[in-house]
C-alpha atoms as a PDB file:
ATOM      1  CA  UNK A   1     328.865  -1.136 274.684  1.00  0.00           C
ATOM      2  CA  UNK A   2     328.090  -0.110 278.348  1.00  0.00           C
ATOM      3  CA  UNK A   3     329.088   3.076 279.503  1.00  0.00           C
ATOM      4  CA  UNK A   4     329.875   4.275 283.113  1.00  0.00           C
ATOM      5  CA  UNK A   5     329.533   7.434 284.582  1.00  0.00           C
ATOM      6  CA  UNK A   6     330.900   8.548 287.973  1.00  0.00           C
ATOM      7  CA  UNK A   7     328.432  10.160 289.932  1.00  0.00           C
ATOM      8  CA  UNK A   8     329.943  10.247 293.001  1.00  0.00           C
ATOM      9  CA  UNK A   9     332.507  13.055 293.402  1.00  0.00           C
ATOM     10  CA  UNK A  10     331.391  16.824 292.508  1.00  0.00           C
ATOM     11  CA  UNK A  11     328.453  17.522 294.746  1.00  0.00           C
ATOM     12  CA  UNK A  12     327.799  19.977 297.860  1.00  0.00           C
ATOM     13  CA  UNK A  13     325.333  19.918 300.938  1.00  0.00           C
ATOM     14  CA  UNK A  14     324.116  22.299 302.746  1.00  0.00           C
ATOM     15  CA  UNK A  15     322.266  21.634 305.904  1.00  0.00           C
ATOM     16  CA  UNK A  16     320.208  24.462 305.677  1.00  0.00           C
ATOM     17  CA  UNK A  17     315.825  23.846 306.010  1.00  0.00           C
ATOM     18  CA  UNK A  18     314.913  27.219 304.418  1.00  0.00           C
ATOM     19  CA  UNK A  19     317.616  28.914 302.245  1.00  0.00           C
ATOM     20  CA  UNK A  20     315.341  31.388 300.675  1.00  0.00           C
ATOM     21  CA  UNK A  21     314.906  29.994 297.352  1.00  0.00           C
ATOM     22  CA  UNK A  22     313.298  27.022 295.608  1.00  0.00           C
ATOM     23  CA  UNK A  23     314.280  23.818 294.982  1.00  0.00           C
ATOM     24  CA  UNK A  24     314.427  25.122 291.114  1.00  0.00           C
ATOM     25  CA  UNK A  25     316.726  27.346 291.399  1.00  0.00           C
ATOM     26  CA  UNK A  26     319.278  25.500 293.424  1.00  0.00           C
ATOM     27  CA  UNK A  27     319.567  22.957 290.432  1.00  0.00           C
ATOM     28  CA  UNK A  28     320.642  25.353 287.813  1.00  0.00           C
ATOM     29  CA  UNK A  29     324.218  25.242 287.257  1.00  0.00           C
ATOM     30  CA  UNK A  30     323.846  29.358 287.635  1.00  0.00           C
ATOM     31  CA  UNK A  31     323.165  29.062 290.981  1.00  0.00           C
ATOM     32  CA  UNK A  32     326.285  29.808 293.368  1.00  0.00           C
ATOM     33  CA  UNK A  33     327.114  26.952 296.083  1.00  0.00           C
ATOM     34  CA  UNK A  34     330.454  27.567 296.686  1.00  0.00           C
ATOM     35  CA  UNK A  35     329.715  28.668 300.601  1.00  0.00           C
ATOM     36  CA  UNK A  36     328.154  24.298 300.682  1.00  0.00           C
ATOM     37  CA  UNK A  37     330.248  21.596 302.126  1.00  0.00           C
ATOM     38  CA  UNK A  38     332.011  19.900 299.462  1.00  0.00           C
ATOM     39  CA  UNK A  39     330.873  15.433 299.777  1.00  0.00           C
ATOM     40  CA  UNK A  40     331.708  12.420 298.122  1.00  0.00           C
ATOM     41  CA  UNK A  41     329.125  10.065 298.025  1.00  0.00           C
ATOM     42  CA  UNK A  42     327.367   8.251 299.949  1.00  0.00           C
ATOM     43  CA  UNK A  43     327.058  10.887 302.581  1.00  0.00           C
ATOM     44  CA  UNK A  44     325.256  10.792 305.747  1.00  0.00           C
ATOM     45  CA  UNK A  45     324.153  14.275 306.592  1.00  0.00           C
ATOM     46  CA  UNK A  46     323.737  13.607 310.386  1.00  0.00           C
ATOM     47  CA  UNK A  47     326.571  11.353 310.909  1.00  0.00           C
ATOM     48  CA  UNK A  48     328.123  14.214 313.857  1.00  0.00           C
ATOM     49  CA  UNK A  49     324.856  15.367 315.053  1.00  0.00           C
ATOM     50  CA  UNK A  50     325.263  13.623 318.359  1.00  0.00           C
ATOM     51  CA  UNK A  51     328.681  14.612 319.233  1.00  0.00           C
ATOM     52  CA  UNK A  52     328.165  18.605 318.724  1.00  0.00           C
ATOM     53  CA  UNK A  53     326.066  20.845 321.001  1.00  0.00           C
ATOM     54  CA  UNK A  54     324.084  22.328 318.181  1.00  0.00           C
ATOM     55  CA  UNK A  55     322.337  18.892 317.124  1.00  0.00           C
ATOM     56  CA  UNK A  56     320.471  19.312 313.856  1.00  0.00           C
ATOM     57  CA  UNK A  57     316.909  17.839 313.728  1.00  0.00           C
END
């Protein structure tokens, strides 16, 4: 029997190159992203960037 899983509601972005901690931290379900955007996937990250003055490259 197959099973499916949604995968694509539930996560968070944050456009953010240094955040102070490492990439195994963020991953533990400890770790407190409530301040991230809240996405659905698929998500573009940059899909704004050229209609706002503070373009992100």
């Amino acid at each position: 029997m197959r099973t499916e899983i949604e995968l694509n509601n539930g996560w968070r972005f944050a456009k953010i190159y240094n955040l102070g901690i490492s990439e195994n931290d963020a991953v533990t379900p400890e770790f407190d992203d409530c301040s991230w955007e809240k996405i659905c996937l698929p998500h573009t990250f940059n899909a704004t960037d050229s209609v706002t003055s503070s373009y992100y490259k």
